[in-house]
PDB file of N, CA and C in Angstrom:
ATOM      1  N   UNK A   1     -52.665  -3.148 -31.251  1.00  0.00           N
ATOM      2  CA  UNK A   1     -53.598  -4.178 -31.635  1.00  0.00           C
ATOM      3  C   UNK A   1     -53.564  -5.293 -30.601  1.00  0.00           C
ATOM      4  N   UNK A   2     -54.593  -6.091 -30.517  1.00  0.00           N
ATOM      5  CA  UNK A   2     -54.885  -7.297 -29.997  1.00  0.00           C
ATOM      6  C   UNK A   2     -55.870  -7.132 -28.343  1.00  0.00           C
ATOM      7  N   UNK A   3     -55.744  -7.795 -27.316  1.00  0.00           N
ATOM      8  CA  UNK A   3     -56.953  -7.625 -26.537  1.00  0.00           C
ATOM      9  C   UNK A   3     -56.132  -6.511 -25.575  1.00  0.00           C
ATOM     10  N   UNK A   4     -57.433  -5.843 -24.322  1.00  0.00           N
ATOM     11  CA  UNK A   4     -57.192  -5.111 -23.869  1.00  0.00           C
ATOM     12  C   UNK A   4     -56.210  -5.550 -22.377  1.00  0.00           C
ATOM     13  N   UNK A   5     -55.697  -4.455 -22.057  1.00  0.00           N
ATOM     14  CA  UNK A   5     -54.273  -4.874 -20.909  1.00  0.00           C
ATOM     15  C   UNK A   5     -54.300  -4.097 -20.022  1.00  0.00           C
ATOM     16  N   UNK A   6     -55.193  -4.339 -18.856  1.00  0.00           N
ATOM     17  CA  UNK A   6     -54.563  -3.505 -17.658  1.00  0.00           C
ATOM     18  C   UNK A   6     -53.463  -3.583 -16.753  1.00  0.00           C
ATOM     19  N   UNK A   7     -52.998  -2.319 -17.472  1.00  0.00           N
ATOM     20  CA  UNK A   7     -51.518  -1.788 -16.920  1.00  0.00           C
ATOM     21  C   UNK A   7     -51.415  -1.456 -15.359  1.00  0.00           C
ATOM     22  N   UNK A   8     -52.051  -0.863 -14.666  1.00  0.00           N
ATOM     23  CA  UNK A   8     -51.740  -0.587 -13.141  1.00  0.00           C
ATOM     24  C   UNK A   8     -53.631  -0.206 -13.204  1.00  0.00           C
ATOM     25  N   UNK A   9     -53.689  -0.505 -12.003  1.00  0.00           N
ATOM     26  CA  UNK A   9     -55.192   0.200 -11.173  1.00  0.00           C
ATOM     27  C   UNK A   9     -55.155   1.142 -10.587  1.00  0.00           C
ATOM     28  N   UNK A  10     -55.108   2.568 -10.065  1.00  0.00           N
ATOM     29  CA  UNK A  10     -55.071   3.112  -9.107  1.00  0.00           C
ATOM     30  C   UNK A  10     -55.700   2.767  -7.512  1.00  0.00           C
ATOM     31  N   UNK A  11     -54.604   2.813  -6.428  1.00  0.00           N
ATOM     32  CA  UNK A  11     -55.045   2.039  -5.188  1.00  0.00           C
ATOM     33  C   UNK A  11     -55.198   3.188  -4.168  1.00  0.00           C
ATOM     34  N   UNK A  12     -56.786   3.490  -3.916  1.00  0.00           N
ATOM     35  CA  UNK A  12     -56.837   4.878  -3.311  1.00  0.00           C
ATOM     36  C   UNK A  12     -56.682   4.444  -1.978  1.00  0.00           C
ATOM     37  N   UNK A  13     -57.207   3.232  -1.398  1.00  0.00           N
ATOM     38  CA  UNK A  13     -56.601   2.635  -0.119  1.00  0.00           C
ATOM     39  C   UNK A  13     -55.374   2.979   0.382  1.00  0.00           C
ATOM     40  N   UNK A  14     -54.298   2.616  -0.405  1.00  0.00           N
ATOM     41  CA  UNK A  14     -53.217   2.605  -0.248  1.00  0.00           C
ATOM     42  C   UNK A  14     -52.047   4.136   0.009  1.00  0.00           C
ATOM     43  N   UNK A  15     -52.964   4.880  -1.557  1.00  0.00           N
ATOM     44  CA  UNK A  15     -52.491   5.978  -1.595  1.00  0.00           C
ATOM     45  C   UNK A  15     -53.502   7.240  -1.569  1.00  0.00           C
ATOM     46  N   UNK A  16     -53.250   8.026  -0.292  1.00  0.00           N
ATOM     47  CA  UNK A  16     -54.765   8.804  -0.366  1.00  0.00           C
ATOM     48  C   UNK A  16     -54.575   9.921  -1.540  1.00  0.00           C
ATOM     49  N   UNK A  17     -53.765  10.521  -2.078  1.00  0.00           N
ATOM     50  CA  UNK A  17     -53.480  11.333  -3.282  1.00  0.00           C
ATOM     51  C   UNK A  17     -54.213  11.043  -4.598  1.00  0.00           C
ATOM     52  N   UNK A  18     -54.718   9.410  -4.525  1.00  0.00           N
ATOM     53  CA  UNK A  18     -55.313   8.907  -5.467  1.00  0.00           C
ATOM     54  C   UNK A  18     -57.079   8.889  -5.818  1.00  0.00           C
ATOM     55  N   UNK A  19     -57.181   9.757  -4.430  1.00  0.00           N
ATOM     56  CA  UNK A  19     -58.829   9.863  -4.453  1.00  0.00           C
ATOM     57  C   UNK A  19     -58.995  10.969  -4.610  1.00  0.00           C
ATOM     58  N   UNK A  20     -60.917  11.246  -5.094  1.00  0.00           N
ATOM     59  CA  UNK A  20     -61.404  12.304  -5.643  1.00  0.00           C
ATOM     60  C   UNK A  20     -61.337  13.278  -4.299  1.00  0.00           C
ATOM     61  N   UNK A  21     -61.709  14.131  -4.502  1.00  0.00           N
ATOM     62  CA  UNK A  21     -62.355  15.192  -3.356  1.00  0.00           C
ATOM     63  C   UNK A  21     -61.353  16.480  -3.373  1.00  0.00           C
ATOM     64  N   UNK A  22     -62.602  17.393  -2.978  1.00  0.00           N
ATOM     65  CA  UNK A  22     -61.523  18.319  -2.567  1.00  0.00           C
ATOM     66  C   UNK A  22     -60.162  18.288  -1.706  1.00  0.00           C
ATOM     67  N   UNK A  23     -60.581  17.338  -0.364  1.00  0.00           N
ATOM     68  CA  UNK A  23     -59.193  16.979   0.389  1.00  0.00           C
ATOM     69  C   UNK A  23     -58.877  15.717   0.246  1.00  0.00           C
ATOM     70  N   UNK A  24     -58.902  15.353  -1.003  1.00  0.00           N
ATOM     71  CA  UNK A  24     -59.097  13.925  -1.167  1.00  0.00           C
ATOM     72  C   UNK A  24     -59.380  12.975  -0.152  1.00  0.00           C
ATOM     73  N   UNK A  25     -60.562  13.025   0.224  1.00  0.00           N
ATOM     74  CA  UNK A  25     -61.548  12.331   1.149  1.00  0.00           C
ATOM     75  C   UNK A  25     -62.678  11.314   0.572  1.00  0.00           C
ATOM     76  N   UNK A  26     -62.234  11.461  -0.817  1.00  0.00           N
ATOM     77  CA  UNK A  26     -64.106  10.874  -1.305  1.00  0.00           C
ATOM     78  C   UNK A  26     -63.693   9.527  -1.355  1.00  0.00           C
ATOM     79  N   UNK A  27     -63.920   8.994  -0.792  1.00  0.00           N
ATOM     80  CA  UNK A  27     -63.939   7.179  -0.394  1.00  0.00           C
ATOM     81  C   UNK A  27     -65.251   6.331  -1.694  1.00  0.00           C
ATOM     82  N   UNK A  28     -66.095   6.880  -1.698  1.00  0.00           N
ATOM     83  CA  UNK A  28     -67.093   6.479  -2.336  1.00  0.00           C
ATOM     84  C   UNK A  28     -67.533   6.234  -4.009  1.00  0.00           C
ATOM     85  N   UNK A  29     -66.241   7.327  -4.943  1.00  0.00           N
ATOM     86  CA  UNK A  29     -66.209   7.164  -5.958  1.00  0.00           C
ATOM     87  C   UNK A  29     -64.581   6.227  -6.453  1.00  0.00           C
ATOM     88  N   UNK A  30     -64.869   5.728  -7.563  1.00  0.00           N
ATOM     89  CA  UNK A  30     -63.639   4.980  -7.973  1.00  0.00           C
ATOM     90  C   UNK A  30     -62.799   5.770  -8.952  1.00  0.00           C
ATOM     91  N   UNK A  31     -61.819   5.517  -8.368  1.00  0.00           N
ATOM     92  CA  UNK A  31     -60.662   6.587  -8.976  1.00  0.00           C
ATOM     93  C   UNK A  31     -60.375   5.816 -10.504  1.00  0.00           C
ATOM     94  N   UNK A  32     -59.810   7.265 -11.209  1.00  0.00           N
ATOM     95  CA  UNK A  32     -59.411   6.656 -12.753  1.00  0.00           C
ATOM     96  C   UNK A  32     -58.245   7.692 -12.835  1.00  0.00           C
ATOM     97  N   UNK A  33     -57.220   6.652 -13.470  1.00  0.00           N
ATOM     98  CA  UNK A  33     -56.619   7.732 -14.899  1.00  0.00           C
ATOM     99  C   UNK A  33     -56.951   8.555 -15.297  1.00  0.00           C
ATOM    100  N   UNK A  34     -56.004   9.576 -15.818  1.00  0.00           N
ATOM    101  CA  UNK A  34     -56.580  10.671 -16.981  1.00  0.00           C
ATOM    102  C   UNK A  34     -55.086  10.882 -17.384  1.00  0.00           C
ATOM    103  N   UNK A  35     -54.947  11.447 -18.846  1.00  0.00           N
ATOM    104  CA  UNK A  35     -53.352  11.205 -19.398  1.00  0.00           C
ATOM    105  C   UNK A  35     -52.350  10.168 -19.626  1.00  0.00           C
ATOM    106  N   UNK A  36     -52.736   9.160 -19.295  1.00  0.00           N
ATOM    107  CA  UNK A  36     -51.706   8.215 -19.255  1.00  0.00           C
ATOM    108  C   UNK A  36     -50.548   8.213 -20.190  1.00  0.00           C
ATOM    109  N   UNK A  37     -49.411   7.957 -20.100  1.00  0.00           N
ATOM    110  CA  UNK A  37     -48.002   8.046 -21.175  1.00  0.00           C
ATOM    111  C   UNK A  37     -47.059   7.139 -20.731  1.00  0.00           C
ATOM    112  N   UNK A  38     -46.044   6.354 -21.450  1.00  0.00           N
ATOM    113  CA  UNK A  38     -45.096   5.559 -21.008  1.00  0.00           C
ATOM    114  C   UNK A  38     -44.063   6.234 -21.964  1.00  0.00           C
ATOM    115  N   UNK A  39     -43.072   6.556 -20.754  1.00  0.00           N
ATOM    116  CA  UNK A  39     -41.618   7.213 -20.951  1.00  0.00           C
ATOM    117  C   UNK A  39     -40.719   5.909 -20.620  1.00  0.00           C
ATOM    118  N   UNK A  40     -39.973   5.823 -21.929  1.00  0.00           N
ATOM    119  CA  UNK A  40     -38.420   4.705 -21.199  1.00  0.00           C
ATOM    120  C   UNK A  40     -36.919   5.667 -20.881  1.00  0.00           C
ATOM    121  N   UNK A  41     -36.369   4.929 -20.106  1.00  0.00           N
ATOM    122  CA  UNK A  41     -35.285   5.942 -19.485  1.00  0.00           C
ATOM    123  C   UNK A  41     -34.713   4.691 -18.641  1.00  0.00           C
ATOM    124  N   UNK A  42     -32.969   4.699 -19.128  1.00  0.00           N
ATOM    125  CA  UNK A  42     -32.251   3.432 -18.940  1.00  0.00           C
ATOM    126  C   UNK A  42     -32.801   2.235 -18.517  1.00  0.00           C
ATOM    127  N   UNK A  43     -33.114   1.571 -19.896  1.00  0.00           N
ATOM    128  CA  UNK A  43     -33.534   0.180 -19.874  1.00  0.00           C
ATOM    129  C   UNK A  43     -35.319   0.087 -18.960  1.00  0.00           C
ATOM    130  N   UNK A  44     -35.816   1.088 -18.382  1.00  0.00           N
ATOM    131  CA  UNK A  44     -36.916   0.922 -17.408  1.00  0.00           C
ATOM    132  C   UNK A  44     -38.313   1.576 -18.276  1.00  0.00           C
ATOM    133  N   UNK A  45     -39.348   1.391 -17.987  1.00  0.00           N
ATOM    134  CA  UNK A  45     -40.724   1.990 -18.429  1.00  0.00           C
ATOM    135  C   UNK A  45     -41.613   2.947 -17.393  1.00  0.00           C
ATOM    136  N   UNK A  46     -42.164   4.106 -17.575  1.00  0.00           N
ATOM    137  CA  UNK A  46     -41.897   5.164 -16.701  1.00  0.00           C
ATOM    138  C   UNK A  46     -43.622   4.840 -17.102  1.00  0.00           C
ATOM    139  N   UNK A  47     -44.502   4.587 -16.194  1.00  0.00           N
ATOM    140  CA  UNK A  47     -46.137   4.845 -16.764  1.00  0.00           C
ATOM    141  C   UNK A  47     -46.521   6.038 -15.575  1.00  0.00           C
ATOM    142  N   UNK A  48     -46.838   7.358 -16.568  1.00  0.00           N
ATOM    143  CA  UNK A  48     -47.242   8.463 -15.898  1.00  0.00           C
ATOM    144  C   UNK A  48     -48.524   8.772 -16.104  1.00  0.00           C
ATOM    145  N   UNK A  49     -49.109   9.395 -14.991  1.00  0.00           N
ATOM    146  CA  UNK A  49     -50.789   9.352 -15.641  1.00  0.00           C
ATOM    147  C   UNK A  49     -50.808  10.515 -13.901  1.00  0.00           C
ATOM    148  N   UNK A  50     -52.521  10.936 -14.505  1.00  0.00           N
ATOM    149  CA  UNK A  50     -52.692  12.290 -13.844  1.00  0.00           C
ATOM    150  C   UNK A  50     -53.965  11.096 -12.816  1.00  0.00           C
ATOM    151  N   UNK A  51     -53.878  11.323 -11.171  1.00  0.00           N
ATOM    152  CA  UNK A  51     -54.827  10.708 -10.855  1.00  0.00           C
ATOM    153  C   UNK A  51     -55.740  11.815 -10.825  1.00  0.00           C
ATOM    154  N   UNK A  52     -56.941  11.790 -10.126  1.00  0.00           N
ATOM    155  CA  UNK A  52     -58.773  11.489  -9.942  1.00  0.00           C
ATOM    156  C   UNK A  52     -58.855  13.447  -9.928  1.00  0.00           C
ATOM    157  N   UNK A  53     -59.878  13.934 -10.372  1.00  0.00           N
ATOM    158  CA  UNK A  53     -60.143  15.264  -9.579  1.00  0.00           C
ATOM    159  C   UNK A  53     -59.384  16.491 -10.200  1.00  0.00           C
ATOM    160  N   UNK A  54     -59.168  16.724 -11.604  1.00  0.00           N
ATOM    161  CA  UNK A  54     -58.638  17.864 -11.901  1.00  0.00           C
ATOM    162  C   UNK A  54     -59.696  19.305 -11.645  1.00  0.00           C
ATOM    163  N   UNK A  55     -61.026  18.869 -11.447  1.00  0.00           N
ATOM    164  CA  UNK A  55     -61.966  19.715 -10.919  1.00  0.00           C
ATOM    165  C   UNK A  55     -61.747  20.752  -9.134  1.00  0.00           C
ATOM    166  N   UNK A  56     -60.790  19.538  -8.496  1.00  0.00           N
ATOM    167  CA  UNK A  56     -60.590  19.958  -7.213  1.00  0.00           C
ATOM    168  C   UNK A  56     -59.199  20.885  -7.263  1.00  0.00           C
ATOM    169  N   UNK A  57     -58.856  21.431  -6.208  1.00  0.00           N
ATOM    170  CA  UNK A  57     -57.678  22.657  -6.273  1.00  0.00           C
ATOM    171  C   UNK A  57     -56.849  21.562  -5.648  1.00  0.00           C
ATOM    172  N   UNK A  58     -56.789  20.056  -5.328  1.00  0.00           N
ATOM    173  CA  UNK A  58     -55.564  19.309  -5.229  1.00  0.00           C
ATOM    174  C   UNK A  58     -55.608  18.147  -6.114  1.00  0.00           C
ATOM    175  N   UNK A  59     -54.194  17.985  -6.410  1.00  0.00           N
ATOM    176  CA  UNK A  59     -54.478  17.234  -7.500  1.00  0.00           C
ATOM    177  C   UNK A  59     -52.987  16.548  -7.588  1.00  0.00           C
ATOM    178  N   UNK A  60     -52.966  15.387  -8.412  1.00  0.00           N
ATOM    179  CA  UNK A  60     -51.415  14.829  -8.447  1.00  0.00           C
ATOM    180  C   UNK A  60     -51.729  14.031  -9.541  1.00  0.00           C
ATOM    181  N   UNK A  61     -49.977  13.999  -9.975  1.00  0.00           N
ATOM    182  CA  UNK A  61     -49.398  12.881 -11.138  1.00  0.00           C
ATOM    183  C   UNK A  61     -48.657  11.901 -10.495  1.00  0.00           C
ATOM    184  N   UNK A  62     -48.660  10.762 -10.820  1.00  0.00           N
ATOM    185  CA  UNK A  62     -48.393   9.465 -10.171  1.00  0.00           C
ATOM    186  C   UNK A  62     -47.569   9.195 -11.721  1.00  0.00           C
ATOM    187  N   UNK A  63     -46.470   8.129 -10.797  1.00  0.00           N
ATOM    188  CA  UNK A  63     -45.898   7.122 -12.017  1.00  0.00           C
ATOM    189  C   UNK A  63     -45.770   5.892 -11.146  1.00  0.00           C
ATOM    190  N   UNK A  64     -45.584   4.701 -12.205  1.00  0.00           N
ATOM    191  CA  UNK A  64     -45.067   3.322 -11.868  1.00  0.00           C
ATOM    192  C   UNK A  64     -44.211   2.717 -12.902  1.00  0.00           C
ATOM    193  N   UNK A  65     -43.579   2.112 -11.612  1.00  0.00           N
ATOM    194  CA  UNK A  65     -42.125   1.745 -12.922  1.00  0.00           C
ATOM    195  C   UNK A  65     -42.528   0.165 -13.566  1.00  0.00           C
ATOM    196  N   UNK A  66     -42.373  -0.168 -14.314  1.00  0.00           N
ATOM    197  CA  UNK A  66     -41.801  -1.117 -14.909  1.00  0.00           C
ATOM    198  C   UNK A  66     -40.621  -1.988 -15.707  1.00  0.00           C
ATOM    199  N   UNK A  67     -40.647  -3.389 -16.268  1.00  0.00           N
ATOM    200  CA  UNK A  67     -39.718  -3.598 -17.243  1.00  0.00           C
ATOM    201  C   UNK A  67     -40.043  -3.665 -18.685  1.00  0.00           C
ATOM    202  N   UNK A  68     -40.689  -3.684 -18.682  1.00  0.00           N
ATOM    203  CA  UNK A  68     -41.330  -3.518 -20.532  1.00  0.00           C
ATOM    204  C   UNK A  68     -42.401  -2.832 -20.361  1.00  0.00           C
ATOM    205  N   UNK A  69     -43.044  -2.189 -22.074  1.00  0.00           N
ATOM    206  CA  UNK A  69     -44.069  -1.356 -21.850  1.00  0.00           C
ATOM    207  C   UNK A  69     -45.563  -1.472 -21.526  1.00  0.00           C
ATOM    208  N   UNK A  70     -45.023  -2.837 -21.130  1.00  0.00           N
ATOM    209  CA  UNK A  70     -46.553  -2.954 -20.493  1.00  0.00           C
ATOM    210  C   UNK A  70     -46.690  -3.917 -19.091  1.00  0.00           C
ATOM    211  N   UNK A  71     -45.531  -3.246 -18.682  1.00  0.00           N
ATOM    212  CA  UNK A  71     -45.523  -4.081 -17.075  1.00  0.00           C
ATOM    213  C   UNK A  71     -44.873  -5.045 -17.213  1.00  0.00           C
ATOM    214  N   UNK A  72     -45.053  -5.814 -15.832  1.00  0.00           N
ATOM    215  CA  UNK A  72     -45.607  -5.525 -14.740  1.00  0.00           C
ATOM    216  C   UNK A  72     -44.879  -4.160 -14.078  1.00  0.00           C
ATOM    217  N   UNK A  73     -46.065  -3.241 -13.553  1.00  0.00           N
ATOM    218  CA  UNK A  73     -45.663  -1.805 -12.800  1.00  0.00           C
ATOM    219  C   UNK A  73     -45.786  -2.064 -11.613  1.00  0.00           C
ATOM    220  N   UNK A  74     -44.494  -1.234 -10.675  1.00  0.00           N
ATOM    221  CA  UNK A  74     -44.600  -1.787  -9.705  1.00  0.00           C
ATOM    222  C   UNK A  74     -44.916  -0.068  -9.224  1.00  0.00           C
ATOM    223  N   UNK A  75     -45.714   0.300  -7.995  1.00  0.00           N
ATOM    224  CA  UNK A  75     -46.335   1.608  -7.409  1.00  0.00           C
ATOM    225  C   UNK A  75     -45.309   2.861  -6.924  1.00  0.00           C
ATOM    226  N   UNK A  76     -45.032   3.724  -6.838  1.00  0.00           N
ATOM    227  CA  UNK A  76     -44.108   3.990  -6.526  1.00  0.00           C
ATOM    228  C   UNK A  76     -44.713   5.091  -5.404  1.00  0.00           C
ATOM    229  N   UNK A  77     -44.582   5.173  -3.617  1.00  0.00           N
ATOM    230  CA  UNK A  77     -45.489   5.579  -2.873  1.00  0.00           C
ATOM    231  C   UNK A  77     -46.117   7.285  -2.953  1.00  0.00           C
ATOM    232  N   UNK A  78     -44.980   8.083  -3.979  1.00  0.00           N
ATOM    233  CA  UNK A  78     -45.263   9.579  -3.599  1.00  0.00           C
ATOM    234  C   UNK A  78     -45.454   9.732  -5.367  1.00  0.00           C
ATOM    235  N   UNK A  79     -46.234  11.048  -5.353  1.00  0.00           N
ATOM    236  CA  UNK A  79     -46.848  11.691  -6.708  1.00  0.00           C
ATOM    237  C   UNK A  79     -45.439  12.005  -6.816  1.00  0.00           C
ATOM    238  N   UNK A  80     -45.569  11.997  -8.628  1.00  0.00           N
ATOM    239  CA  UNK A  80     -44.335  12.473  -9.607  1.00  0.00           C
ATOM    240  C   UNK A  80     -44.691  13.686  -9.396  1.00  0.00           C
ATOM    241  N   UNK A  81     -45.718  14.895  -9.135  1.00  0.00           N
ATOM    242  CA  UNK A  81     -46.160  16.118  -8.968  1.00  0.00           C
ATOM    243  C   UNK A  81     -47.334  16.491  -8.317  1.00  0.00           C
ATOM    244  N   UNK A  82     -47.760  17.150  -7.624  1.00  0.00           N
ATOM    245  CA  UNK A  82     -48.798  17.445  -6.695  1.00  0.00           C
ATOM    246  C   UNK A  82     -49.060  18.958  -6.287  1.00  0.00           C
ATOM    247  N   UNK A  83     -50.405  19.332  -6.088  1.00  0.00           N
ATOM    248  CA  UNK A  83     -51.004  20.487  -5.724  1.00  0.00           C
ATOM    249  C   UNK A  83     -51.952  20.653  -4.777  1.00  0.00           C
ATOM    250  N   UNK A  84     -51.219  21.010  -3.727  1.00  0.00           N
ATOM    251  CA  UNK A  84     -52.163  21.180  -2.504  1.00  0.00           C
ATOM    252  C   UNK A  84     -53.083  22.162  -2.314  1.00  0.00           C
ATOM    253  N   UNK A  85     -54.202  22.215  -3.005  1.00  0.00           N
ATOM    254  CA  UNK A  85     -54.666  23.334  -2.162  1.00  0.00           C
ATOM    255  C   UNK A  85     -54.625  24.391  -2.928  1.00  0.00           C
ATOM    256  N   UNK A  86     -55.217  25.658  -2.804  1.00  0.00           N
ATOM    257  CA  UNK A  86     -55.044  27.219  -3.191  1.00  0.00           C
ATOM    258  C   UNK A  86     -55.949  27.187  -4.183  1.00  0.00           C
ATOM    259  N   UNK A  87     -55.987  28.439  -4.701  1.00  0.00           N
ATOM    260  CA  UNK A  87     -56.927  29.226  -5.579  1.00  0.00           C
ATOM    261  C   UNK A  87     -57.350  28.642  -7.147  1.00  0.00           C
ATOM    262  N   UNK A  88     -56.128  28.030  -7.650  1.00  0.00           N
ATOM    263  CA  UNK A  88     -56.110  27.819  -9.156  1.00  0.00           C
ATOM    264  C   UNK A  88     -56.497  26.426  -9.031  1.00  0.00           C
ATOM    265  N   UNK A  89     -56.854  25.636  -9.585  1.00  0.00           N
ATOM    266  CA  UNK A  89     -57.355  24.172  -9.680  1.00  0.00           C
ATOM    267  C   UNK A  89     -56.038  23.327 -10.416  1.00  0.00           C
ATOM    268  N   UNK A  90     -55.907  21.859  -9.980  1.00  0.00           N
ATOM    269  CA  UNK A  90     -55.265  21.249 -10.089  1.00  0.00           C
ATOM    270  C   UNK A  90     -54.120  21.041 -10.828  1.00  0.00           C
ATOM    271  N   UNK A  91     -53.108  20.521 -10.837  1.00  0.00           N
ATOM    272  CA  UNK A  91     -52.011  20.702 -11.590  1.00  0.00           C
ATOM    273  C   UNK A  91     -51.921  20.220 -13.371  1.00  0.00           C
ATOM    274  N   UNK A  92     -52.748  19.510 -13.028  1.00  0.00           N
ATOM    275  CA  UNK A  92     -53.065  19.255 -14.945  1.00  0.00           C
ATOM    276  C   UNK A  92     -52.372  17.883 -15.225  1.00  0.00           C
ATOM    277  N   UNK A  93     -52.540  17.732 -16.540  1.00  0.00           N
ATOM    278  CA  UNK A  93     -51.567  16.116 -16.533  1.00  0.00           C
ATOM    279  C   UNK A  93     -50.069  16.550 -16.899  1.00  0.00           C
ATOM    280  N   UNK A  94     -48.872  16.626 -16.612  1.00  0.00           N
ATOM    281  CA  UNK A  94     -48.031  16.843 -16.301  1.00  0.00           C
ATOM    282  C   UNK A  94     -47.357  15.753 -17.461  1.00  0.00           C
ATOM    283  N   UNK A  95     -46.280  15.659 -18.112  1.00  0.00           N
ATOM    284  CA  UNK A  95     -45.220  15.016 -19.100  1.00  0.00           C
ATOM    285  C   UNK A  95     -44.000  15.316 -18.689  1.00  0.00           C
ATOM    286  N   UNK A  96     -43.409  13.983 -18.776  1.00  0.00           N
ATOM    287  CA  UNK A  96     -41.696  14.278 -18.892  1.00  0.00           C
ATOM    288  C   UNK A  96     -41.080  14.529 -19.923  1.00  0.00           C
ATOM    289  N   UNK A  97     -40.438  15.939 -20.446  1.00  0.00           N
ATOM    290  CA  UNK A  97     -39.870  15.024 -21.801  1.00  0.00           C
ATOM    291  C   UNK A  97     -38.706  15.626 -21.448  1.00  0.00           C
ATOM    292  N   UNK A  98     -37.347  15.138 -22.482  1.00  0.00           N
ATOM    293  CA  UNK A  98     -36.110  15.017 -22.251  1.00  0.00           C
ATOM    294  C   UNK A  98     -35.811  16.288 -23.595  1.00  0.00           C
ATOM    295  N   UNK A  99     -35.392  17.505 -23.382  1.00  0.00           N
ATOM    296  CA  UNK A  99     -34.759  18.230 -24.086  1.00  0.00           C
ATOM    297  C   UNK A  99     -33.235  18.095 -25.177  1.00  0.00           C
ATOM    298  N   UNK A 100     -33.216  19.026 -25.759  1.00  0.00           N
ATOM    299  CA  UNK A 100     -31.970  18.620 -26.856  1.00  0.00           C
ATOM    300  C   UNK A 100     -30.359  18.642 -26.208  1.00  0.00           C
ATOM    301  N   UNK A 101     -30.029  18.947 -24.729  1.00  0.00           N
ATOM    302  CA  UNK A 101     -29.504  18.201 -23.669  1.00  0.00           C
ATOM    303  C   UNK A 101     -29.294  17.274 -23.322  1.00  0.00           C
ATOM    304  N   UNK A 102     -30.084  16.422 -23.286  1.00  0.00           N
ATOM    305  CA  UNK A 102     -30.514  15.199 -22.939  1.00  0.00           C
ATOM    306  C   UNK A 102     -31.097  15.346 -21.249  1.00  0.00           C
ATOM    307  N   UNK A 103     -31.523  16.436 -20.651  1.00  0.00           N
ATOM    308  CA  UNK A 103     -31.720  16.448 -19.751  1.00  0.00           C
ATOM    309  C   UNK A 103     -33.314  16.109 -19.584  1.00  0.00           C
ATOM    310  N   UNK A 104     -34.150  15.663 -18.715  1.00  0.00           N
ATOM    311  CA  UNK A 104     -35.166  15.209 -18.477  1.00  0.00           C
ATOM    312  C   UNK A 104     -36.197  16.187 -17.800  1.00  0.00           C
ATOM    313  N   UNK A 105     -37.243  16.544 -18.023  1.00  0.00           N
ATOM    314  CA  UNK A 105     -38.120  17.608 -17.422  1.00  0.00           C
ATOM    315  C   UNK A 105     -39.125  17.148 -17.565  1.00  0.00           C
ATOM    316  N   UNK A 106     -40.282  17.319 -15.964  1.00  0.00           N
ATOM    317  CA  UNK A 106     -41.082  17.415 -15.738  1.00  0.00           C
ATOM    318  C   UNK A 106     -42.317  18.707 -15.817  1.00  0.00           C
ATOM    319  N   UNK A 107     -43.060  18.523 -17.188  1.00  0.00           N
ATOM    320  CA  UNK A 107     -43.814  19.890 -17.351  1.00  0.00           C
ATOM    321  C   UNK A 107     -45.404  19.918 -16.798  1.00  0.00           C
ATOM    322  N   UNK A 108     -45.814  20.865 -15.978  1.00  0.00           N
ATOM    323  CA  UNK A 108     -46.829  20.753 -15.522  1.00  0.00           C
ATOM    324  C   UNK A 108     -47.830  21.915 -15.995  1.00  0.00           C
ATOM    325  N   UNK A 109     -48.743  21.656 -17.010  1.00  0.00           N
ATOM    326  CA  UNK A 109     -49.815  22.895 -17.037  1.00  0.00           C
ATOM    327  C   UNK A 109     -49.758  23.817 -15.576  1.00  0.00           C
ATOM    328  N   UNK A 110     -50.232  24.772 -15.927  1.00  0.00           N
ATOM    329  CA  UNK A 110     -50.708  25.808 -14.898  1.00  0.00           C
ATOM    330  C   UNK A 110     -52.131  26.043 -15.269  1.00  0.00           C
TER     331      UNK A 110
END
């Protein structure tokens, strides 16, 4: 409840993984989210989200860290998961979750 909060922007400038296109080249459309989730894991806030282009055969999951669950996130420069290329289309939105271990896993559709 209460007003709306943007949590991180995606910065395709910055990070070319974050743009549309097949080789992620498309300069011209504005990148979005898709999936977004906040995982905590010692004391920190994990915001994971699938960037631009699950249509294209490359594709990536990005996270940014924070201190509470709603930021401030700070960028973190390389995809939490990525797919370069090949036959099958993009990696999907991808989740961490932590098994009855306590060990932590990164799951990625196929």
């Amino acid at each position: 409840m209460g007003t709306r909060k943007e949590m991180y922007l995606l910065e395709p400038d910055r990070f070319v993984w974050q743009r549309f296109g097949e080789h992620m080249d498309n300069t011209f459309l504005d990148p979005f989210m898709e999936g977004a989730h906040v995982t905590k894991h010692n004391g920190k806030y994990y915001l994971q989200y699938g960037a631009p282009g699950t249509e294209f055969s490359g594709y990536a999951d990005g996270v940014v860290v924070g201190p509470t669950p709603l930021g401030p996130f700070a960028a973190q420069s390389d995809p939490l998961s990525t797919k370069l290329g090949g036959f099958a289309r993009g990696a999907g939105h991808g989740s961490t979750v932590q098994d009855n271990n306590k060990n932590y896993w990164h799951s990625v559709p196929s």
